[in-house]
PDB file of N, CA and C in Angstrom:
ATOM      1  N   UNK A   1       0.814  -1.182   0.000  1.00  0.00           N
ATOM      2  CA  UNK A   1       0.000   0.000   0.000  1.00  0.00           C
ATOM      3  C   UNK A   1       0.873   1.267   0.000  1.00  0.00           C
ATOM      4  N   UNK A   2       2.035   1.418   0.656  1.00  0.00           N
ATOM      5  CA  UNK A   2       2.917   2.109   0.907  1.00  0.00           C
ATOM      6  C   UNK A   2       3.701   2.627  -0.579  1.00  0.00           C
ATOM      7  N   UNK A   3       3.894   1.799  -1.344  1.00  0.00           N
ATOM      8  CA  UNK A   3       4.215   1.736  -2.613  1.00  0.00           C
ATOM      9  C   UNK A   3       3.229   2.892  -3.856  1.00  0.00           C
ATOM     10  N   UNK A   4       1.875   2.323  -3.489  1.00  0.00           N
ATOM     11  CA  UNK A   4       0.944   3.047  -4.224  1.00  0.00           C
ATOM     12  C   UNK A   4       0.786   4.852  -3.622  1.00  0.00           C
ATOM     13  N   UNK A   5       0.564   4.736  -2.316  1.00  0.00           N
ATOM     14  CA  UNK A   5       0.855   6.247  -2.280  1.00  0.00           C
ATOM     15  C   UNK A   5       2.302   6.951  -2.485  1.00  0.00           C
ATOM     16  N   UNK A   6       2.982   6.360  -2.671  1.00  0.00           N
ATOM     17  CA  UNK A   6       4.402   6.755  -3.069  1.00  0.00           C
ATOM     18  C   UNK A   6       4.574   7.551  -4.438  1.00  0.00           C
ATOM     19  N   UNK A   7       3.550   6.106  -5.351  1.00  0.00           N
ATOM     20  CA  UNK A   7       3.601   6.135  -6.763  1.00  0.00           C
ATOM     21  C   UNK A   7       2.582   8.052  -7.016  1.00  0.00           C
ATOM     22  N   UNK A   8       1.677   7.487  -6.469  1.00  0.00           N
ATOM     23  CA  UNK A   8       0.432   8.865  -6.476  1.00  0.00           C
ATOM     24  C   UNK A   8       1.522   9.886  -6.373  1.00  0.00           C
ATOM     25  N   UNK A   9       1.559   9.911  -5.190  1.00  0.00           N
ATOM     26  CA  UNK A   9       2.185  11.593  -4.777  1.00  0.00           C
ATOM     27  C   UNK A   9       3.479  11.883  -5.883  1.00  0.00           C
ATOM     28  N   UNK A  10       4.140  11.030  -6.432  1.00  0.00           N
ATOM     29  CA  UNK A  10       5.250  11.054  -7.857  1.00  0.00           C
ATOM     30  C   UNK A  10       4.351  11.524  -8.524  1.00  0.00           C
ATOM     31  N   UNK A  11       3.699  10.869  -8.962  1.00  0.00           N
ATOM     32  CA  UNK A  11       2.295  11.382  -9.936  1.00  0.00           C
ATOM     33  C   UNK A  11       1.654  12.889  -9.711  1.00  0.00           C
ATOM     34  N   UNK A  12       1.159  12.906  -8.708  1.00  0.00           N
ATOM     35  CA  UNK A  12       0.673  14.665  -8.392  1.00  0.00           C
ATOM     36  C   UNK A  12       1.751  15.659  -8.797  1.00  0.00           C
ATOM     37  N   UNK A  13       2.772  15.081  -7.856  1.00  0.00           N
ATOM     38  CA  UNK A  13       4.026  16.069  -8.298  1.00  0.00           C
ATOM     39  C   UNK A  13       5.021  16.830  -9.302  1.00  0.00           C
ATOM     40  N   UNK A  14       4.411  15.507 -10.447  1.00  0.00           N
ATOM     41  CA  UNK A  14       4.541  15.749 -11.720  1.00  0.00           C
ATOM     42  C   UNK A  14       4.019  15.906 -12.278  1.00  0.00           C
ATOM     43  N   UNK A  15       2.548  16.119 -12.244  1.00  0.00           N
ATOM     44  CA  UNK A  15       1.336  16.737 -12.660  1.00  0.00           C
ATOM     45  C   UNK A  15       1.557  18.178 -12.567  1.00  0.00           C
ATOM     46  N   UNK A  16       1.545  18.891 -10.960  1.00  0.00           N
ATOM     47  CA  UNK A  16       1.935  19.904 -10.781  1.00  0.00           C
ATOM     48  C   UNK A  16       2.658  20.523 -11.310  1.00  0.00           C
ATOM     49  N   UNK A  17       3.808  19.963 -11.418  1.00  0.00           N
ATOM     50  CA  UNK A  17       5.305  20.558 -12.374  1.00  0.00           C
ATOM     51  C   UNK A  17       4.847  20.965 -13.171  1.00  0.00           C
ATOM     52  N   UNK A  18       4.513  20.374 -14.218  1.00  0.00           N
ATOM     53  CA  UNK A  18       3.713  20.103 -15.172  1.00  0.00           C
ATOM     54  C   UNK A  18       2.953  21.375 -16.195  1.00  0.00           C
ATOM     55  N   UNK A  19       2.165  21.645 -14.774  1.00  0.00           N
ATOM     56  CA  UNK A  19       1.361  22.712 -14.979  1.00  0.00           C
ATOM     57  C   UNK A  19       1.692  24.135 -14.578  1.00  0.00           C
ATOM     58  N   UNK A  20       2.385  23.935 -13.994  1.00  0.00           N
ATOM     59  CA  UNK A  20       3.201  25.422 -13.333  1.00  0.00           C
ATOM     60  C   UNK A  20       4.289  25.373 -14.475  1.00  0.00           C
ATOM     61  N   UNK A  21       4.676  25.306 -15.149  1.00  0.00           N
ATOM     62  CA  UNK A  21       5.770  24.912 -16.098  1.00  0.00           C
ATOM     63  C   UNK A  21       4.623  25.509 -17.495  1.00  0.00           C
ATOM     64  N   UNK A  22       3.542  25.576 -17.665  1.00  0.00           N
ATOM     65  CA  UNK A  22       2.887  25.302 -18.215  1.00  0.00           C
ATOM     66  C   UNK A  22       1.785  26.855 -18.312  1.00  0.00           C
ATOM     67  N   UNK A  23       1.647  27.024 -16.882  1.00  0.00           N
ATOM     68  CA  UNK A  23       1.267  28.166 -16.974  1.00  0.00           C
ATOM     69  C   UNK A  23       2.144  29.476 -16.937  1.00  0.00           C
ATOM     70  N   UNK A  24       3.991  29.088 -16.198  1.00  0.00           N
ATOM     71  CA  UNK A  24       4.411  29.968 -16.458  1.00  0.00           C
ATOM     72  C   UNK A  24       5.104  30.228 -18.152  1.00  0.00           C
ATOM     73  N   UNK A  25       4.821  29.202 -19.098  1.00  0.00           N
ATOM     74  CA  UNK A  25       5.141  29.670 -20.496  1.00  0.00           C
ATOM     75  C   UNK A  25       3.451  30.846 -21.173  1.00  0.00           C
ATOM     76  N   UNK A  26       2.470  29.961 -20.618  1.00  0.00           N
ATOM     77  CA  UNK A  26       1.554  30.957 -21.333  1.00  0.00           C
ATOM     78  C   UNK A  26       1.830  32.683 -20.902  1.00  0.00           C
ATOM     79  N   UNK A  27       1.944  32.612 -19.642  1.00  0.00           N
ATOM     80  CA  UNK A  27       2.372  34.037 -19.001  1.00  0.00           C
ATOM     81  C   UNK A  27       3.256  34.908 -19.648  1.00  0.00           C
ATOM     82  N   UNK A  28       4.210  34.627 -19.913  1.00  0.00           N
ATOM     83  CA  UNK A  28       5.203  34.822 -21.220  1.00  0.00           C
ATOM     84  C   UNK A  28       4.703  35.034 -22.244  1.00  0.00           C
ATOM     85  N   UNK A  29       4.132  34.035 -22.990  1.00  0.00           N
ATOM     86  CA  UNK A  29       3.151  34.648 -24.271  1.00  0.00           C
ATOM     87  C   UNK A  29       2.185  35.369 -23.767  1.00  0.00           C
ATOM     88  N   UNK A  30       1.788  35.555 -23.244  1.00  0.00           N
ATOM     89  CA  UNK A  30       0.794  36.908 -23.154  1.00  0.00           C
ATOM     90  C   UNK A  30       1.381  38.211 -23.242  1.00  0.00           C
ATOM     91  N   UNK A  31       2.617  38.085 -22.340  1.00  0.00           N
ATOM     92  CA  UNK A  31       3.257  39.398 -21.707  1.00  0.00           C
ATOM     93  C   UNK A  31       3.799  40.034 -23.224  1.00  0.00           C
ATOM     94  N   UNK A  32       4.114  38.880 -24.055  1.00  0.00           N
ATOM     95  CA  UNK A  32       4.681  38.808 -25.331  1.00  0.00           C
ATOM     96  C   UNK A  32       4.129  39.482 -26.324  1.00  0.00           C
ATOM     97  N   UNK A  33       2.738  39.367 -25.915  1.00  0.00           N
ATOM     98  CA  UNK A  33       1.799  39.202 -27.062  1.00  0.00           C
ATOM     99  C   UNK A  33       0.847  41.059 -26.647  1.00  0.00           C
ATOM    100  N   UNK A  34       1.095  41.176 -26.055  1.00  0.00           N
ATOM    101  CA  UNK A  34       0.483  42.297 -25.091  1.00  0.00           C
ATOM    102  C   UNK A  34       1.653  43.763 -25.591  1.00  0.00           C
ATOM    103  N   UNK A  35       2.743  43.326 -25.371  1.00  0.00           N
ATOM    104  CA  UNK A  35       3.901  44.454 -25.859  1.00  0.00           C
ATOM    105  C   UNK A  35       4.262  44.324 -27.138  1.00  0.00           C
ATOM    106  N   UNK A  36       3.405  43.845 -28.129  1.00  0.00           N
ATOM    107  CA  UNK A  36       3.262  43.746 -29.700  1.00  0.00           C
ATOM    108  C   UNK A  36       4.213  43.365 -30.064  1.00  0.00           C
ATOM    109  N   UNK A  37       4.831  42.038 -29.047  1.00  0.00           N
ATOM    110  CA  UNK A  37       6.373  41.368 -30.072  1.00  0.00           C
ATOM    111  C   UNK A  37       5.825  40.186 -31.123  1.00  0.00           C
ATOM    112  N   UNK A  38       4.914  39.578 -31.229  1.00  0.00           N
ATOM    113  CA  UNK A  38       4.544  39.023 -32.068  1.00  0.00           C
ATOM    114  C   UNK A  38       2.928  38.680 -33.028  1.00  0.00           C
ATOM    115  N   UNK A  39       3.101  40.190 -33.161  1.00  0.00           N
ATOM    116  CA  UNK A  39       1.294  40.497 -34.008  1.00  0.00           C
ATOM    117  C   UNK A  39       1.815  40.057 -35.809  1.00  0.00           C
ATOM    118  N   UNK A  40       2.976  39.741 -36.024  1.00  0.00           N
ATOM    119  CA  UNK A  40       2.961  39.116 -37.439  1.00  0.00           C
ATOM    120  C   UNK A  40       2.996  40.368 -37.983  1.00  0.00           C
ATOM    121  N   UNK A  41       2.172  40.924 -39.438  1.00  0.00           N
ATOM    122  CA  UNK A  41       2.562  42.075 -39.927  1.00  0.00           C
ATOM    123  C   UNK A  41       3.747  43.427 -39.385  1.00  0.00           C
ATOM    124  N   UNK A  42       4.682  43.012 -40.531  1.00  0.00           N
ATOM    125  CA  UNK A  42       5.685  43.978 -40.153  1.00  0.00           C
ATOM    126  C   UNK A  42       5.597  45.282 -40.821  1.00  0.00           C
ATOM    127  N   UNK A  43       6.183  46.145 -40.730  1.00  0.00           N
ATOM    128  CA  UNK A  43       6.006  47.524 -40.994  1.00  0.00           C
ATOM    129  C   UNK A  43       6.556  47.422 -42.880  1.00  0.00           C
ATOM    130  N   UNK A  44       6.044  48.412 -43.598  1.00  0.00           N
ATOM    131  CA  UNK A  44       5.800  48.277 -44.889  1.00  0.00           C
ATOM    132  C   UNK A  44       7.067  48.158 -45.342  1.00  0.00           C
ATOM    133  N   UNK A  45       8.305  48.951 -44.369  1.00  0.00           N
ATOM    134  CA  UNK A  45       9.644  48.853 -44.497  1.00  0.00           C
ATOM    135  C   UNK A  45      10.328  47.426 -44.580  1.00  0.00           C
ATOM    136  N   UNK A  46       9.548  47.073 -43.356  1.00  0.00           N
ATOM    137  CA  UNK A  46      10.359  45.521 -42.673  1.00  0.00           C
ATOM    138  C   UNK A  46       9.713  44.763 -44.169  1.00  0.00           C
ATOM    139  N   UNK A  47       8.982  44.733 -44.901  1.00  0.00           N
ATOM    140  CA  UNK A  47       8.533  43.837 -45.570  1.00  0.00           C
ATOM    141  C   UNK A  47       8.965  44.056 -47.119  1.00  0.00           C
ATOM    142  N   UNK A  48       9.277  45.518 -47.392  1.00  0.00           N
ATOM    143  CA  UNK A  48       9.894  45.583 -48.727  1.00  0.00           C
ATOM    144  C   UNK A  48      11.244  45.212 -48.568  1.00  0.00           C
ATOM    145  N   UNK A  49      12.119  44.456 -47.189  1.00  0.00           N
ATOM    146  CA  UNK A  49      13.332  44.297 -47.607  1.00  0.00           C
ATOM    147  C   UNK A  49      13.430  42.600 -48.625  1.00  0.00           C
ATOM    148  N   UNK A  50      12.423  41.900 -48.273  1.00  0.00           N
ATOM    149  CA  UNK A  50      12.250  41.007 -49.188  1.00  0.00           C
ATOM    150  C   UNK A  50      11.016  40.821 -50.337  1.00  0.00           C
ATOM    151  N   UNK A  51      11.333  41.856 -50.879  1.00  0.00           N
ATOM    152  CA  UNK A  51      10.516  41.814 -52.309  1.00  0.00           C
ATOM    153  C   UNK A  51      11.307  42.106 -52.883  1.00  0.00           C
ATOM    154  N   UNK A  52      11.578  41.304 -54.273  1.00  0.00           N
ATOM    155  CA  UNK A  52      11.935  42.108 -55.190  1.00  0.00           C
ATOM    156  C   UNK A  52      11.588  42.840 -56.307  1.00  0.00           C
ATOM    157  N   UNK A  53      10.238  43.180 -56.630  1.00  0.00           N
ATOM    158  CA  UNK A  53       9.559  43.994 -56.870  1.00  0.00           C
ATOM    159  C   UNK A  53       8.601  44.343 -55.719  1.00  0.00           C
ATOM    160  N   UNK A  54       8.658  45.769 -55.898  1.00  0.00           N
ATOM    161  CA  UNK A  54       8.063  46.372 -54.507  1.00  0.00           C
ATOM    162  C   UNK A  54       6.372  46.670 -55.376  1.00  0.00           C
ATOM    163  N   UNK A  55       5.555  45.777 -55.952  1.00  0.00           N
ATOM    164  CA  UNK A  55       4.873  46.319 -56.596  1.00  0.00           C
ATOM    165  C   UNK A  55       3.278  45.929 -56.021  1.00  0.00           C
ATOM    166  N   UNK A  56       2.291  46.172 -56.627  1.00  0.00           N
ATOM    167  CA  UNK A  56       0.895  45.910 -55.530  1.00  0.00           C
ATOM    168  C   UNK A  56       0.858  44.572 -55.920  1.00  0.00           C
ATOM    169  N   UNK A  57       1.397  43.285 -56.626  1.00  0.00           N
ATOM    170  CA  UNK A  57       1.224  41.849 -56.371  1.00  0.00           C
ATOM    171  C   UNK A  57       2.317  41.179 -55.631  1.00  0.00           C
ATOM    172  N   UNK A  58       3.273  41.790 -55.430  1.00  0.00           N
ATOM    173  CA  UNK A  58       4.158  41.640 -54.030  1.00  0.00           C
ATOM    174  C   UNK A  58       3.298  41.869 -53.296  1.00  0.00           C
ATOM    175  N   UNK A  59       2.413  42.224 -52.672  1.00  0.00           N
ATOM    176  CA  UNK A  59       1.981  43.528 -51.849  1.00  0.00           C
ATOM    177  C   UNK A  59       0.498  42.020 -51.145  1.00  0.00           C
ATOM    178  N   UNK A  60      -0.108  42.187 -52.485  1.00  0.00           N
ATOM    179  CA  UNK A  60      -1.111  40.817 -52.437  1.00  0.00           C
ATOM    180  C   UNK A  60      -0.242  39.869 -51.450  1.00  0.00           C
ATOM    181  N   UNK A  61       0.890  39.561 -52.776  1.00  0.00           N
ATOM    182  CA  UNK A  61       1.062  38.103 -52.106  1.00  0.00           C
ATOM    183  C   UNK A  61       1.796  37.614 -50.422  1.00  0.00           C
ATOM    184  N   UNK A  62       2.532  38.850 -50.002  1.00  0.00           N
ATOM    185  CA  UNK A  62       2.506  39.256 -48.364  1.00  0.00           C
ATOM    186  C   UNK A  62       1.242  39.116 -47.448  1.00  0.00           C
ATOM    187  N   UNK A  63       0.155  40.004 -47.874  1.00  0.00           N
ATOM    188  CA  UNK A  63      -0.962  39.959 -47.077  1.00  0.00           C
ATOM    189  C   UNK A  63      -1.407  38.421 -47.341  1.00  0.00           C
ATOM    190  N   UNK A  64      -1.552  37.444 -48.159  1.00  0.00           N
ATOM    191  CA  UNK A  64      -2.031  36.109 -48.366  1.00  0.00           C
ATOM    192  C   UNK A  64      -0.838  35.300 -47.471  1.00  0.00           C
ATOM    193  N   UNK A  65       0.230  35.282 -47.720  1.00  0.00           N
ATOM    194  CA  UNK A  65       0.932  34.767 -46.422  1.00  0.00           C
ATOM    195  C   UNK A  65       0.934  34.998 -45.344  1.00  0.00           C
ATOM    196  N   UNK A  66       0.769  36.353 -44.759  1.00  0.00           N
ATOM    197  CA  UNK A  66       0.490  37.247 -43.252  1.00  0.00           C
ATOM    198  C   UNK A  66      -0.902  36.077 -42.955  1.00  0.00           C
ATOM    199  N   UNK A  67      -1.904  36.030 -43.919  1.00  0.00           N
ATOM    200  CA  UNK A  67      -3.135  35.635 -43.295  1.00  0.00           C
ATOM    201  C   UNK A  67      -3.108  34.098 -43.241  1.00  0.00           C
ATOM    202  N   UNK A  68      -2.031  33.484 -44.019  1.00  0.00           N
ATOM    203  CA  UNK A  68      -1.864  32.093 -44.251  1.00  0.00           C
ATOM    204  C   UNK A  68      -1.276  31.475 -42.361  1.00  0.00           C
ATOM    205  N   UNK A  69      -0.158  32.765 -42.438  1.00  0.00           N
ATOM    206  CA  UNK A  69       0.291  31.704 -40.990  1.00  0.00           C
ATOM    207  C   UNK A  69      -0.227  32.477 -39.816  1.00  0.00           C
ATOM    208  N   UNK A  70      -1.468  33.347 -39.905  1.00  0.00           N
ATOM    209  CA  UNK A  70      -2.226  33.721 -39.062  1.00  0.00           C
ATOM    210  C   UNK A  70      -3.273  32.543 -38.760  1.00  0.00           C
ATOM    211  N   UNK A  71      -3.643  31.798 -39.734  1.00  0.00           N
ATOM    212  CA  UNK A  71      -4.380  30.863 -39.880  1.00  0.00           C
ATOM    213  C   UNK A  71      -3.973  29.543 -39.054  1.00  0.00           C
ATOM    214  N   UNK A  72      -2.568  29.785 -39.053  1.00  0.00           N
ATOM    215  CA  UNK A  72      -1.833  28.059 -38.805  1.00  0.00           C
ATOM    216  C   UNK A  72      -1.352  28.152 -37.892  1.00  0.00           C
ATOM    217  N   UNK A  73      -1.397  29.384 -36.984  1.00  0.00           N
ATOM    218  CA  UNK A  73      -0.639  29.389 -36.153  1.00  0.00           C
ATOM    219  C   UNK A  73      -1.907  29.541 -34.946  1.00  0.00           C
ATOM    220  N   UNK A  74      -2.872  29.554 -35.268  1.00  0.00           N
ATOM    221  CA  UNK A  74      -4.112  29.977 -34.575  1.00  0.00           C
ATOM    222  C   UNK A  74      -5.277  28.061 -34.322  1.00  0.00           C
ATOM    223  N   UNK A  75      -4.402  27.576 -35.139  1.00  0.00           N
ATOM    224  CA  UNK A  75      -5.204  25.934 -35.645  1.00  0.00           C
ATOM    225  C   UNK A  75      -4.244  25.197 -34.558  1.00  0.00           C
ATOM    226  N   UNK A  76      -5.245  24.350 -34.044  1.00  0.00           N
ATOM    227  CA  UNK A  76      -4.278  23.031 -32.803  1.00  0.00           C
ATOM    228  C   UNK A  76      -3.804  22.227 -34.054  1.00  0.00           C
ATOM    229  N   UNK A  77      -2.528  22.042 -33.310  1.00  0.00           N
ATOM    230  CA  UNK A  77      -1.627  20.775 -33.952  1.00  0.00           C
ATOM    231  C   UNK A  77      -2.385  19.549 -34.347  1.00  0.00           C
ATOM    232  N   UNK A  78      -1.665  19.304 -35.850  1.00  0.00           N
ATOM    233  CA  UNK A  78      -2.640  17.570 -36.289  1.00  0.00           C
ATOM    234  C   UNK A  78      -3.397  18.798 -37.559  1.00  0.00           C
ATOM    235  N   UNK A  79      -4.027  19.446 -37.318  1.00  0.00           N
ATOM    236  CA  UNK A  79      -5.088  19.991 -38.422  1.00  0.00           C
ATOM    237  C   UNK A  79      -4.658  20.670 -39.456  1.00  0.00           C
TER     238      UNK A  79
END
């Protein structure tokens, strides 16, 4: 019997970890996400350094990727 609560409380304890480990990464992304380090669209500057035509179907095809991994990054894993 001694064995099994042994095993449990290993178990809780690493449950716990677990989750404190777990909530202190979301905390981080928030704090992250809150001081606009990762809203995706970069400034018109940051984005003409890779075009090489700076023209309005460059322009398209940025905003269709911006919204592509807005999409994928917003979808649970597997989908």
């Amino acid at each position: 019997m001694e064995t099994h609560y042994a095993e449990r409380e290993q178990r809780d304890a690493t449950r716990k970890a677990a989750w404190e480990s777990s909530a202190r990464a979301d905390g981080i992304n928030r704090s992250i996400q809150a001081a606009g380090g990762t809203k995706g669209k970069g400034t018109l500057a940051d984005r003409a350094k890779y075009q090489f035509e700076a023209d309005s179907e460059d322009d398209e095809m940025e905003n269709e990727i911006d919204a592509n991994l807005g999409k994928s990054s917003s979808s649970p894993p597997g989908r």
